[in-house]
N, C-alpha and C. Protein backbone atom coordinates (compact mmCIF):
# COMPACT_ATOMS: atom_id res chain seq x y z
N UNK A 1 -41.72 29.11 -25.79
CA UNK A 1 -40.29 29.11 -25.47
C UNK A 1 -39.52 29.21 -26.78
N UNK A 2 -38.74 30.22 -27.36
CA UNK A 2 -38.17 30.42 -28.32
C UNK A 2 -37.25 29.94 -28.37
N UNK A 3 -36.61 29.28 -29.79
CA UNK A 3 -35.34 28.94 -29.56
C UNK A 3 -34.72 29.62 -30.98
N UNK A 4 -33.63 30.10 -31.10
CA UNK A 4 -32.54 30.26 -32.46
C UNK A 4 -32.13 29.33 -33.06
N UNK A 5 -32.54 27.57 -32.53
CA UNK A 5 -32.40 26.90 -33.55
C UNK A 5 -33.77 26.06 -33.50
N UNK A 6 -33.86 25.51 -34.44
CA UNK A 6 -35.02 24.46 -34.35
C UNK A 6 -34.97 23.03 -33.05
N UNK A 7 -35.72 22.22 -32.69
CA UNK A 7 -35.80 21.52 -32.23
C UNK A 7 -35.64 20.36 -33.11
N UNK A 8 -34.81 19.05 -32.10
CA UNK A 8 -34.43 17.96 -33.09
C UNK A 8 -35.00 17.13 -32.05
N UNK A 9 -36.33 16.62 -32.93
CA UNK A 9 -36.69 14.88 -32.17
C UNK A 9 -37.24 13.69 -32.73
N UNK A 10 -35.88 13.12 -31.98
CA UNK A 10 -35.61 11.67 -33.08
C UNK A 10 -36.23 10.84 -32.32
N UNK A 11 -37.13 9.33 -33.12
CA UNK A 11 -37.74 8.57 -32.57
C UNK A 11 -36.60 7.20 -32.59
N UNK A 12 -36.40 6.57 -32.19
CA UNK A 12 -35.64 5.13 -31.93
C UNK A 12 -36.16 4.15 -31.95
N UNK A 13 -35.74 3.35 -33.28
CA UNK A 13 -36.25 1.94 -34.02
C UNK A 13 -35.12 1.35 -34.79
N UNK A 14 -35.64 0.32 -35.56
CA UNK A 14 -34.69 -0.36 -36.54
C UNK A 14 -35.46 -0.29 -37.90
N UNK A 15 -34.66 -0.03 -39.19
CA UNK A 15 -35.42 0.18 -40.05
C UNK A 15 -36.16 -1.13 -40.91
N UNK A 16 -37.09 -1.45 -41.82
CA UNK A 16 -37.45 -2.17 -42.10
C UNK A 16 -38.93 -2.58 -41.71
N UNK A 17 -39.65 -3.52 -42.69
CA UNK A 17 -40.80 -3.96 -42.09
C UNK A 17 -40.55 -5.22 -41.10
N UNK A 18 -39.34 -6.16 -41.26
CA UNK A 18 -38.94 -6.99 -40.35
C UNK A 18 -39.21 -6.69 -38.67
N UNK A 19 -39.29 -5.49 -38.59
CA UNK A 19 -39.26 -4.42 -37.21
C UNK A 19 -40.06 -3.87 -37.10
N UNK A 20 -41.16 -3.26 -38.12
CA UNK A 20 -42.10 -2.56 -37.79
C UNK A 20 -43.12 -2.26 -36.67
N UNK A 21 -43.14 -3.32 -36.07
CA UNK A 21 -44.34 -3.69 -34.95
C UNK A 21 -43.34 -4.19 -33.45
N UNK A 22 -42.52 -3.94 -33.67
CA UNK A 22 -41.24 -4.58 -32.52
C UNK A 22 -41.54 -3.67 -31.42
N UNK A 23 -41.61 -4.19 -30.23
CA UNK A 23 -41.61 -3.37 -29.22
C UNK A 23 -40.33 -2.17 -29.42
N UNK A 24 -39.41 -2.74 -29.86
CA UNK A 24 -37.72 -1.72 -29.77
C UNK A 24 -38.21 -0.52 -31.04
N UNK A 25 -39.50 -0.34 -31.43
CA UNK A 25 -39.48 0.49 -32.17
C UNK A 25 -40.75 1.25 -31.94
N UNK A 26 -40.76 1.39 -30.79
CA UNK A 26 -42.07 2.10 -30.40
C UNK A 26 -41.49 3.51 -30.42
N UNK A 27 -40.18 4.41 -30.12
CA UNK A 27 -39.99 5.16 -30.59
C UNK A 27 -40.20 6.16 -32.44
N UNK A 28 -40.21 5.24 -32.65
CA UNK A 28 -40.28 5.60 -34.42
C UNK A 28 -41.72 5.66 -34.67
N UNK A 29 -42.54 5.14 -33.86
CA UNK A 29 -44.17 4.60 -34.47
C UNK A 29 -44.59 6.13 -33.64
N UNK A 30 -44.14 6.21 -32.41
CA UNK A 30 -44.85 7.53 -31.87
C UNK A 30 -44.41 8.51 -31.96
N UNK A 31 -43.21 9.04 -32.75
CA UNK A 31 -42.43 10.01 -33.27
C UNK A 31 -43.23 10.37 -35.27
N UNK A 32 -43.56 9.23 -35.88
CA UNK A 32 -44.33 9.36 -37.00
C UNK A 32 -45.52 9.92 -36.67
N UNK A 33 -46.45 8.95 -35.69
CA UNK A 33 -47.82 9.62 -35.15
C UNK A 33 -47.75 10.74 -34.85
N UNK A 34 -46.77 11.53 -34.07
CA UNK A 34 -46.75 12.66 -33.75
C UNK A 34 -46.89 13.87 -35.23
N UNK A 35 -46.00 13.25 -35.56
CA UNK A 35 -45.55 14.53 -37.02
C UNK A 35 -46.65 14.43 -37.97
N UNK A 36 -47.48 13.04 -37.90
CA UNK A 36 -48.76 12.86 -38.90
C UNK A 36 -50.20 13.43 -38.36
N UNK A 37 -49.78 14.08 -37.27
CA UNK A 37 -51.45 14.31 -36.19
C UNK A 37 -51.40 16.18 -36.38
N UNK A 38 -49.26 16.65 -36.77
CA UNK A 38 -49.59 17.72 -36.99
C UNK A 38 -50.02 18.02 -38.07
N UNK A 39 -49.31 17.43 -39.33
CA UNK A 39 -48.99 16.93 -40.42
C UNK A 39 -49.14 16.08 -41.50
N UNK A 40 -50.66 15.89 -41.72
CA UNK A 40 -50.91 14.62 -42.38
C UNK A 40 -50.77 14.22 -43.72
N UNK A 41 -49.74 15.21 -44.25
CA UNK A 41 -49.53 15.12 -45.82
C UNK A 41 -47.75 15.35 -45.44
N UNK A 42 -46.91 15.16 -44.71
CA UNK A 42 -45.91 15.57 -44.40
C UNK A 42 -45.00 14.30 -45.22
N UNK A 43 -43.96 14.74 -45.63
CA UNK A 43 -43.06 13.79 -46.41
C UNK A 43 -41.56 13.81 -45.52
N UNK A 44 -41.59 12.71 -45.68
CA UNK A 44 -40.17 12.57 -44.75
C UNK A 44 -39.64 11.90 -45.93
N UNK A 45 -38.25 12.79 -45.73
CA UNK A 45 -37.09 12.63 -46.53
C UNK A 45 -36.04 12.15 -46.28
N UNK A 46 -34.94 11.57 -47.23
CA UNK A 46 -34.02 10.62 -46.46
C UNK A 46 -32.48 11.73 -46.08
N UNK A 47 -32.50 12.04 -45.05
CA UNK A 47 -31.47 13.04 -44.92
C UNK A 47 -30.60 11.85 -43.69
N UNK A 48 -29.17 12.46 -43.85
CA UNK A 48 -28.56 11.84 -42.92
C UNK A 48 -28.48 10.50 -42.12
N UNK A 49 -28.09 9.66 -43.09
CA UNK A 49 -28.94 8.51 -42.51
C UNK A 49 -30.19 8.08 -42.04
N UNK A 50 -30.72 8.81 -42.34
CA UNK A 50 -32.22 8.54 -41.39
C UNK A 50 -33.51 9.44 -42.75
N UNK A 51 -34.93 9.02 -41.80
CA UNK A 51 -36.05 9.71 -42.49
C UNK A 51 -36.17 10.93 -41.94
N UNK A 52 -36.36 12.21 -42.09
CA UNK A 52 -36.72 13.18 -42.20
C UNK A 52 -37.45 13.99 -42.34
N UNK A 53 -38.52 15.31 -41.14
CA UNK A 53 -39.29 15.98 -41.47
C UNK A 53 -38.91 17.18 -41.31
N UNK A 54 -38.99 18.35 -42.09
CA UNK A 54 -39.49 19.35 -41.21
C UNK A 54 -40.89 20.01 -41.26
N UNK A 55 -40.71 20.36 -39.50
CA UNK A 55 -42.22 20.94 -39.43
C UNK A 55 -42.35 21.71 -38.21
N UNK A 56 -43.33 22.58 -38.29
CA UNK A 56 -43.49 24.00 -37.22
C UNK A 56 -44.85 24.00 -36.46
N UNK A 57 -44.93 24.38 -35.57
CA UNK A 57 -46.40 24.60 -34.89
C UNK A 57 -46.07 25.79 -33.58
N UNK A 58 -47.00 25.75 -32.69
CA UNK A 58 -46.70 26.99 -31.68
C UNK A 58 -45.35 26.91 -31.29
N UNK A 59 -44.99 25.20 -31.10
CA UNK A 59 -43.26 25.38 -30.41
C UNK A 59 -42.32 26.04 -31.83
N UNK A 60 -42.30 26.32 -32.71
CA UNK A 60 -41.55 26.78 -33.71
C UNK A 60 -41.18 25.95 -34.02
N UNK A 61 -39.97 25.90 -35.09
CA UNK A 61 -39.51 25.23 -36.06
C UNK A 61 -39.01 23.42 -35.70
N UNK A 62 -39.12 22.30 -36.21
CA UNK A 62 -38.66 21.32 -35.38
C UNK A 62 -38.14 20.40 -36.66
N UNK A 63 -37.17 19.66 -36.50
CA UNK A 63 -37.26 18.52 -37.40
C UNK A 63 -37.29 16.93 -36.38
N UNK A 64 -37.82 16.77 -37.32
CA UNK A 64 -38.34 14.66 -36.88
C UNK A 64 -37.10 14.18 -37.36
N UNK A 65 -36.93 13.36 -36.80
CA UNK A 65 -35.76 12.08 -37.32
C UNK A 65 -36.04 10.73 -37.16
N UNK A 66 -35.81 10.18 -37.80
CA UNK A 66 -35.94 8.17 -37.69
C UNK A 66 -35.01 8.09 -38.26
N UNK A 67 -33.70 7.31 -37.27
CA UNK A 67 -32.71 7.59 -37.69
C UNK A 67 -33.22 5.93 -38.38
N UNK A 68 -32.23 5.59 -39.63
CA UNK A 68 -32.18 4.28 -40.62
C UNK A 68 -31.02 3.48 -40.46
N UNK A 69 -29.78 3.53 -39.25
CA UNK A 69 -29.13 3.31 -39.27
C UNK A 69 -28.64 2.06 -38.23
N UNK A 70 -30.10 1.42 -37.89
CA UNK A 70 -30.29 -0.05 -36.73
C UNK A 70 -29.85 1.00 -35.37
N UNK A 71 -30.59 0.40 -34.90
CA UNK A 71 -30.75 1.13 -33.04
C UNK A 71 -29.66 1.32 -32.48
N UNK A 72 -28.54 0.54 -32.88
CA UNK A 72 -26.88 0.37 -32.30
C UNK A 72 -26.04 1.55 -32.72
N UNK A 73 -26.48 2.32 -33.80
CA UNK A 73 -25.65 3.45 -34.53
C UNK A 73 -26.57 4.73 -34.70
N UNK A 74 -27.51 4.77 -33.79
CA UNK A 74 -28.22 5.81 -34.22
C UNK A 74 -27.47 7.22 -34.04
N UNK A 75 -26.87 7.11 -33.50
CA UNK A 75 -25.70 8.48 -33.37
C UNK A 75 -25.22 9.13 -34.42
N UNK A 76 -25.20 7.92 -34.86
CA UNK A 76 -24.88 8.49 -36.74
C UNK A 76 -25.49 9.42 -37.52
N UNK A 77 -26.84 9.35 -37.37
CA UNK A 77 -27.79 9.98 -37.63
C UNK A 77 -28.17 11.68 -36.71
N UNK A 78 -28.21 10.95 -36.01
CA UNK A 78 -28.11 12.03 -34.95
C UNK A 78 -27.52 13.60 -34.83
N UNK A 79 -26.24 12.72 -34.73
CA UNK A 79 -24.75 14.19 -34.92
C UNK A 79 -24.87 14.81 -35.75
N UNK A 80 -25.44 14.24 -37.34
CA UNK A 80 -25.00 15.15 -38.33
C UNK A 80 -26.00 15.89 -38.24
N UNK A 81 -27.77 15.33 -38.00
CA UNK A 81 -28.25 16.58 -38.47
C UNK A 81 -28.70 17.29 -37.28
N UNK A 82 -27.91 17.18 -36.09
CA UNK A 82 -28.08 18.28 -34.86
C UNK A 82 -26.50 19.05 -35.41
N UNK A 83 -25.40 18.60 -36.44
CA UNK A 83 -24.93 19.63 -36.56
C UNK A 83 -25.23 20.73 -37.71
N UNK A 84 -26.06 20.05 -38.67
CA UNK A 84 -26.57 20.96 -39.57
C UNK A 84 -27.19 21.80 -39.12
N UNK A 85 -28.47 21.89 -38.81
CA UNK A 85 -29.19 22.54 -38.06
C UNK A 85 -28.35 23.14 -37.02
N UNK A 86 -27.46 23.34 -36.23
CA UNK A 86 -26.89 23.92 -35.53
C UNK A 86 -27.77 23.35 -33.52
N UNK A 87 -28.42 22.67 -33.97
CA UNK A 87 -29.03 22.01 -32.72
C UNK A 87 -28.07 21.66 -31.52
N UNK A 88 -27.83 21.75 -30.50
CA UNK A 88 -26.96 21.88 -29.13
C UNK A 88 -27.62 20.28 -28.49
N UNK A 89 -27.58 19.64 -27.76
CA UNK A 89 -27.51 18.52 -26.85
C UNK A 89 -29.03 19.07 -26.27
N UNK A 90 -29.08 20.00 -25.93
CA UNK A 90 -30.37 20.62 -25.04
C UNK A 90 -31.29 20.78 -25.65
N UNK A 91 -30.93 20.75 -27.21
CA UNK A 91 -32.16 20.74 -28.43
C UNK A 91 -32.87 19.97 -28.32
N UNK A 92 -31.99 18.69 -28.12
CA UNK A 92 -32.38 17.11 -28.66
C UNK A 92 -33.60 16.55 -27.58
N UNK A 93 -34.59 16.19 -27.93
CA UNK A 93 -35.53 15.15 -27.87
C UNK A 93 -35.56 13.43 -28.62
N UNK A 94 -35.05 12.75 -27.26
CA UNK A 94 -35.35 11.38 -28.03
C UNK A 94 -36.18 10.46 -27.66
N UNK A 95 -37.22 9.85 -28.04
CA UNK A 95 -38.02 8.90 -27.84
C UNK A 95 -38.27 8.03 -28.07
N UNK A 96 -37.53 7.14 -27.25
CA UNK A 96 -37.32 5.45 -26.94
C UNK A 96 -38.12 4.60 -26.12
N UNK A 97 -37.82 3.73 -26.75
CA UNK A 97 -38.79 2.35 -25.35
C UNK A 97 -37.88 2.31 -24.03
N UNK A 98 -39.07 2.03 -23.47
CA UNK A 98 -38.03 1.52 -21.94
C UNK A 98 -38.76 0.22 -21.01
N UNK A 99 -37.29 -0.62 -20.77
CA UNK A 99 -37.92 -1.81 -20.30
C UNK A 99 -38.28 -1.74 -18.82
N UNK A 100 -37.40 -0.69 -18.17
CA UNK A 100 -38.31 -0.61 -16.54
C UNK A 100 -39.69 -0.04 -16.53
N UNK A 101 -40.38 0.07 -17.64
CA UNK A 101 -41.19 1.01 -16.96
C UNK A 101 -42.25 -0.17 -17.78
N UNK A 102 -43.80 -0.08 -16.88
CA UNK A 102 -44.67 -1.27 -17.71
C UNK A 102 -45.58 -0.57 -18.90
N UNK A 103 -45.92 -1.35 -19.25
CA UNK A 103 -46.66 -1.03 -20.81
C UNK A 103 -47.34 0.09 -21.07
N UNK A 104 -46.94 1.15 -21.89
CA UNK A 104 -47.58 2.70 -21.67
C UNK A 104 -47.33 3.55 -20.71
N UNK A 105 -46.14 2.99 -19.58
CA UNK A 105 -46.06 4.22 -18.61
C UNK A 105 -45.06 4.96 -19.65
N UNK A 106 -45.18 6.50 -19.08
CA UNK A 106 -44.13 7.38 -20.01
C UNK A 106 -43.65 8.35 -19.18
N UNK A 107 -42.43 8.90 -19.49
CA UNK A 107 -41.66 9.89 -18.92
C UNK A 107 -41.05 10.53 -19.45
N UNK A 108 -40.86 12.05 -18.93
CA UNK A 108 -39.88 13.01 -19.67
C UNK A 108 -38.94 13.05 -18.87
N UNK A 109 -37.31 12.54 -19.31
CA UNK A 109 -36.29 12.67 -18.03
C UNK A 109 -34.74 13.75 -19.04
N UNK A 110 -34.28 14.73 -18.36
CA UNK A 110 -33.53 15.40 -19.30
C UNK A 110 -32.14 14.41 -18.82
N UNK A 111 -31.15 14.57 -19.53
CA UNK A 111 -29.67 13.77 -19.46
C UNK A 111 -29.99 12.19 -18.37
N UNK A 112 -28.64 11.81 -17.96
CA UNK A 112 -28.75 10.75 -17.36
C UNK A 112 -27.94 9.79 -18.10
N UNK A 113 -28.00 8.78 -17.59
CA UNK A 113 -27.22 7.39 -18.33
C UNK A 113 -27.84 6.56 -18.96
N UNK A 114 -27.16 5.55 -19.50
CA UNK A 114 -28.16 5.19 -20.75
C UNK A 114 -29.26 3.97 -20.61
N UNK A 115 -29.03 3.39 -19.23
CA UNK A 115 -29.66 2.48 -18.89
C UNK A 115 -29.47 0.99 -19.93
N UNK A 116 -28.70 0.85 -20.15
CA UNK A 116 -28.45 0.02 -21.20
C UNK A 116 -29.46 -0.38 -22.00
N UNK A 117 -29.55 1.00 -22.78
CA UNK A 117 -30.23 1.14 -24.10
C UNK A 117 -28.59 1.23 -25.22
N UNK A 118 -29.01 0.57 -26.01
CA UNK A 118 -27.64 0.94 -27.15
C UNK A 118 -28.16 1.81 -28.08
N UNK A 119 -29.14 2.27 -27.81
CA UNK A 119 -29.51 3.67 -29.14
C UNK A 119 -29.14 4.69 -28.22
N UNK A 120 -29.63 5.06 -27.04
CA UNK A 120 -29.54 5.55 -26.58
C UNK A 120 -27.54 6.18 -26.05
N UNK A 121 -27.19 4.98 -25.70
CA UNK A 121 -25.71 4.95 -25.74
C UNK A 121 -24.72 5.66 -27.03
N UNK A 122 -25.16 4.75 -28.02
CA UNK A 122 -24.18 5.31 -28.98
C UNK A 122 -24.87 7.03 -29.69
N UNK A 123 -25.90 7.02 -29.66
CA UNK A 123 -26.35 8.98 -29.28
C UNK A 123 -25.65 9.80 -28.34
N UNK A 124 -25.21 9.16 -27.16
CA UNK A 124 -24.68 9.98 -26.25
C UNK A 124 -22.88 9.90 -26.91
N UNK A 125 -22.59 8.91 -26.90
CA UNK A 125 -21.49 8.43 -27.68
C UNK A 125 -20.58 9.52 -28.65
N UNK A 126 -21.50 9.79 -29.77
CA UNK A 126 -21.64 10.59 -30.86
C UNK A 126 -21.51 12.10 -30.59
N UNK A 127 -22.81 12.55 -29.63
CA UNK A 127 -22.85 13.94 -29.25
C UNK A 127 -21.61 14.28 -28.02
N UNK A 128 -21.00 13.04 -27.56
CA UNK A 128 -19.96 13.62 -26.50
C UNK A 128 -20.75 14.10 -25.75
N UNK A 129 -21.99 13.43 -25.30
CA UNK A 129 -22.47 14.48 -24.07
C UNK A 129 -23.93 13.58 -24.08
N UNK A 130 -24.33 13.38 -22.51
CA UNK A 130 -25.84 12.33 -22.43
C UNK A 130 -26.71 14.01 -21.93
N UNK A 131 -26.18 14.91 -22.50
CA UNK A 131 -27.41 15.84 -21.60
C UNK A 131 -28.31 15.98 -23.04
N UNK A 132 -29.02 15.37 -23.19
CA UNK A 132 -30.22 15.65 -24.16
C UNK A 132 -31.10 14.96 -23.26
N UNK A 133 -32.37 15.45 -24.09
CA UNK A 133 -33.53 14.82 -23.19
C UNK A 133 -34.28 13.68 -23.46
N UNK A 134 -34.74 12.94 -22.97
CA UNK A 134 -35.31 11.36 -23.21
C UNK A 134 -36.91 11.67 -23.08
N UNK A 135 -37.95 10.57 -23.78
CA UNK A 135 -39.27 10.72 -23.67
C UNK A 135 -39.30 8.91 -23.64
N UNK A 136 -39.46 8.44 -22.06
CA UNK A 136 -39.52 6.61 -22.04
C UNK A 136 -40.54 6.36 -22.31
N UNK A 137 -40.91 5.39 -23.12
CA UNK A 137 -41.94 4.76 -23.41
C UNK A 137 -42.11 3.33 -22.86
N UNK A 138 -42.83 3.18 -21.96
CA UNK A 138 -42.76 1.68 -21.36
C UNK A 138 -43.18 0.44 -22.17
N UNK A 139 -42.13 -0.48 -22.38
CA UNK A 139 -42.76 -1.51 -23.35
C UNK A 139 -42.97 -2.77 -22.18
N UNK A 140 -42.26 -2.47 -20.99
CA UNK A 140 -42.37 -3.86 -19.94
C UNK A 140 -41.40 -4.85 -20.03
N UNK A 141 -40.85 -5.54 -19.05
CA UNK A 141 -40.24 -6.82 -18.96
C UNK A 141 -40.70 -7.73 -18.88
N UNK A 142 -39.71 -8.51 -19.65
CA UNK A 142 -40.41 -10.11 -20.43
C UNK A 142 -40.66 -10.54 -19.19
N UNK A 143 -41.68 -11.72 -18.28
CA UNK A 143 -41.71 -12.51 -17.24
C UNK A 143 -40.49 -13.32 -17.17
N UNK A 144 -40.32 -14.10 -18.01
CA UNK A 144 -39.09 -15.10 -18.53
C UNK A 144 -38.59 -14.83 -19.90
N UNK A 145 -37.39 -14.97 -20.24
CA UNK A 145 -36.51 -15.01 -21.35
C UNK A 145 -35.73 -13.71 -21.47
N UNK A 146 -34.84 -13.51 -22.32
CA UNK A 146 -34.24 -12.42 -22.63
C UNK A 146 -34.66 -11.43 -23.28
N UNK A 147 -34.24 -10.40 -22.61
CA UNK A 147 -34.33 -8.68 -23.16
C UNK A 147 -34.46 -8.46 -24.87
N UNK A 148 -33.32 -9.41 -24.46
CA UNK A 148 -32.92 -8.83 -26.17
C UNK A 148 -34.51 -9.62 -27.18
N UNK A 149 -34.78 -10.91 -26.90
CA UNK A 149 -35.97 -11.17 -27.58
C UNK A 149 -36.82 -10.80 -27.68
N UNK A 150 -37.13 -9.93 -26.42
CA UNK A 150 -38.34 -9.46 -25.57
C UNK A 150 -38.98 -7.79 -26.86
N UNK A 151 -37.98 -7.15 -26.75
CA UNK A 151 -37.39 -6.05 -27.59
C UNK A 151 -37.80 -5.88 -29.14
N UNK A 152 -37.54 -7.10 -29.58
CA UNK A 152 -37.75 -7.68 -31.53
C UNK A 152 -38.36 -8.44 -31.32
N UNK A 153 -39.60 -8.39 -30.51
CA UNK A 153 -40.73 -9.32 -30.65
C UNK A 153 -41.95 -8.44 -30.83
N UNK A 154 -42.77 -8.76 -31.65
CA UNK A 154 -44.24 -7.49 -32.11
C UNK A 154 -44.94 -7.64 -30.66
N UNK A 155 -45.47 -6.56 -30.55
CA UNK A 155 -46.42 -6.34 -29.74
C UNK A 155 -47.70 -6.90 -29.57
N UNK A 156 -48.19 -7.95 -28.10
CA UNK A 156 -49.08 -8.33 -28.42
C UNK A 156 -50.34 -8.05 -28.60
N UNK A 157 -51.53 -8.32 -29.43
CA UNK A 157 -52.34 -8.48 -29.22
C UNK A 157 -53.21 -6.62 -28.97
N UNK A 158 -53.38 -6.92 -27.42
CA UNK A 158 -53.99 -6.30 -26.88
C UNK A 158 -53.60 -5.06 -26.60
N UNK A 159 -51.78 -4.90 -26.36
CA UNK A 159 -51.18 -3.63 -25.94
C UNK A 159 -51.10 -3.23 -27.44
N UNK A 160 -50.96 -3.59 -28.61
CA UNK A 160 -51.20 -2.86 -29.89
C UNK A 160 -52.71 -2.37 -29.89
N UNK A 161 -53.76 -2.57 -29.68
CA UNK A 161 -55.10 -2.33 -29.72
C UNK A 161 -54.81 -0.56 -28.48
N UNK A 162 -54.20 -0.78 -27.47
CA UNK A 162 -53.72 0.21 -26.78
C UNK A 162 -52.21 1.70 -26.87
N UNK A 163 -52.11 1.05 -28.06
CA UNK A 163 -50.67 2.20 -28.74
C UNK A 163 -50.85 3.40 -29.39
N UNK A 164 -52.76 3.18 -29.95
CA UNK A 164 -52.66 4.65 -30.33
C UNK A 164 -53.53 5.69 -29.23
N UNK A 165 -53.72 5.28 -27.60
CA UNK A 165 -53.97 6.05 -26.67
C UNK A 165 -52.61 6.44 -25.79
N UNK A 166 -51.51 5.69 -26.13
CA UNK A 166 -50.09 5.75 -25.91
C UNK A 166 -49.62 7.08 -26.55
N UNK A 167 -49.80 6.50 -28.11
CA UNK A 167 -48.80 7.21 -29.32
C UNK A 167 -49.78 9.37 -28.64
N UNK A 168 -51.02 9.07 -28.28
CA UNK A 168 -51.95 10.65 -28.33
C UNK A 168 -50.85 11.21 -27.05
N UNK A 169 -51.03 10.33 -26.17
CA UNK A 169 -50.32 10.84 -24.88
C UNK A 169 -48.34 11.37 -25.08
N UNK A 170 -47.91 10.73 -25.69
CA UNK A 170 -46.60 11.13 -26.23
C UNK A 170 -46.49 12.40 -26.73
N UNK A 171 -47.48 12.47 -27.78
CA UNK A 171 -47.68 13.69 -28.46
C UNK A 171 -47.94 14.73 -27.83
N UNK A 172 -48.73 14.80 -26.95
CA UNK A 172 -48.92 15.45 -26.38
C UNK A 172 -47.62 16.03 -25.52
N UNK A 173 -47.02 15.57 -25.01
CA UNK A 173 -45.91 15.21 -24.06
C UNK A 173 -44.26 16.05 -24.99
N UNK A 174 -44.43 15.42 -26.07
CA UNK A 174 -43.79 16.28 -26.90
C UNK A 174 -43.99 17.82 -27.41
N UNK A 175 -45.19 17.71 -28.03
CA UNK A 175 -45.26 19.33 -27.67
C UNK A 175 -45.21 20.34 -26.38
N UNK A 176 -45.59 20.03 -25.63
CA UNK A 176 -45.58 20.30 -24.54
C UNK A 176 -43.65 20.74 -23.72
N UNK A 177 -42.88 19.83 -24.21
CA UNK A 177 -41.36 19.51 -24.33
C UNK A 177 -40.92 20.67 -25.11
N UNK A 178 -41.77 21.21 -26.02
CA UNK A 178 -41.35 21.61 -26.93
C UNK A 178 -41.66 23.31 -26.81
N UNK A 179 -43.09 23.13 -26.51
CA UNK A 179 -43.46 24.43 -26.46
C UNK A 179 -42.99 25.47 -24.59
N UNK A 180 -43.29 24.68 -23.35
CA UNK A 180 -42.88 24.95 -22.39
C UNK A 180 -42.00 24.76 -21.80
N UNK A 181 -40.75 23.56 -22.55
CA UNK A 181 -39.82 23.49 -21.67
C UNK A 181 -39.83 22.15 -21.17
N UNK A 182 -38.55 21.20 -20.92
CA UNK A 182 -38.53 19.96 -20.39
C UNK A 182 -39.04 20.18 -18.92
N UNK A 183 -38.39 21.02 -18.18
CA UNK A 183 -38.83 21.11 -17.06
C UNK A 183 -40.42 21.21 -16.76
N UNK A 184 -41.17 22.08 -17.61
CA UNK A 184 -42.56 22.41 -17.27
C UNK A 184 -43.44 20.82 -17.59
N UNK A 185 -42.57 20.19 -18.37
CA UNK A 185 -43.45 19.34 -19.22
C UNK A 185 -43.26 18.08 -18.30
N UNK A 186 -42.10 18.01 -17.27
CA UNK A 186 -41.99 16.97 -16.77
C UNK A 186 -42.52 17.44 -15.43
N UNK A 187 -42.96 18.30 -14.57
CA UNK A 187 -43.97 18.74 -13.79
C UNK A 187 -45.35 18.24 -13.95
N UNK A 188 -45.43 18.68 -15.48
CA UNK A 188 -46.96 18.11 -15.94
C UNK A 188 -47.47 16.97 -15.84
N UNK A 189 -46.30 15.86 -16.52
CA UNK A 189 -46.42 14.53 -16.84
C UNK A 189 -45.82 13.51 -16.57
N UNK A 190 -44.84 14.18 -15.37
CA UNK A 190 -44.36 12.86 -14.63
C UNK A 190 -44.11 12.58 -13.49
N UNK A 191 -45.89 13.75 -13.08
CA UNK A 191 -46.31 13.96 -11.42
C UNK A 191 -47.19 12.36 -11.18
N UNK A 192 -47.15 12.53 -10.08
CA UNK A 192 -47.66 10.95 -9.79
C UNK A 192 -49.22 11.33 -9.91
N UNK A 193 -49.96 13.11 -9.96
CA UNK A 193 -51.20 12.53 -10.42
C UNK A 193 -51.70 12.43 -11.65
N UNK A 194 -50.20 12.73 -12.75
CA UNK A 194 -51.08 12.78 -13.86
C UNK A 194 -50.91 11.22 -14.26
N UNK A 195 -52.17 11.38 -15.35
CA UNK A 195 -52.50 9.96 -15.75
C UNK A 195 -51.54 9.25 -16.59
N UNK A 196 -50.80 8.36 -15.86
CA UNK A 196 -49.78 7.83 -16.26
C UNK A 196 -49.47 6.47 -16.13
């Protein structure tokens, strides 16, 4: 699927090692994995608030983003370099955690609302427009306590031992986004028989 501009897909985290392992940053961990599985000498650079790749494969030209600007402002990041690049709303790929969905389920959903995600929000915020496309990553709801703890708390144990059969499946999911189309890719992978 050709495009005249490159593809922009940003992963959603908070910067720092304080966060590194945080469920709220499972976007950023499987957005790196991705660009390091094409890319394993790839340097991300600090452009626009955020870290930075570019890089190409069958889908053509793409840049990575981690935006650096805490999960609440990632828009910041966002706008500028979907306006450099000349990237449109329909460019955009973002890949975030999501608390409805349980541990490792994933989905490709194009526009929509923000589900009260605030990365997600202030992106739509920014671009004046929620039609970009989402890639959910299920991190699960806490049994008891709050979201917000639930979110900036590391991953336990066992579902980290399980993130890099997560992080393969994303990747996959992304190229796929990338090379055939949201639509084809969400046929593929967010039919009730694929393995999900």
């Amino acid at each position: 699927m050709a495009h005249e501009h490159p593809w922009l897909v940003v992963g959603l985290g908070n910067p720092g090692s304080r966060y590194a392992k945080n469920r709220h940053n499972v976007g950023f961990r499987a957005v790196d994995a991705w660009v390091r599985a094409l890319d394993p000498g790839v340097m991300w650079r600090e452009r626009w608030n955020a870290q930075a790749a570019a890089i190409s494969g069958s889908f053509g030209r793409c840049v990575a983003l981690l935006p650096q600007t805490f999960m609440n402002a990632s828009g910041d990041s966002v706008r500028p370099a979907a306006a450099f690049h000349r990237v449109p709303p329909t460019g955009v790929l973002v890949v975030h955690d999501e608390l409805d969905f349980a541990f490792g389920r994933t989905a490709i959903k194009s526009g929509g609302g923000h589900g009260g995600h605030n990365g997600l929000r202030d992106i739509a915020l920014k671009l004046g427009t929620s039609d970009f496309h989402r890639l959910r990553v299920g991190i699960g709801r806490p049994v008891r306590g709050a979201p917000r703890s639930w979110v900036l708390a590391d991953f336990g144990a066992q579902e980290e031992a399980e993130l890099p059969a997560v992080f393969d499946r994303v990747s996959d999911m992304i190229t796929a986004t990338l090379v055939d189309g949201p639509a084809a890719a969400m046929n593929r992978f967010n039919s009730p028989t694929s393995k999900n």
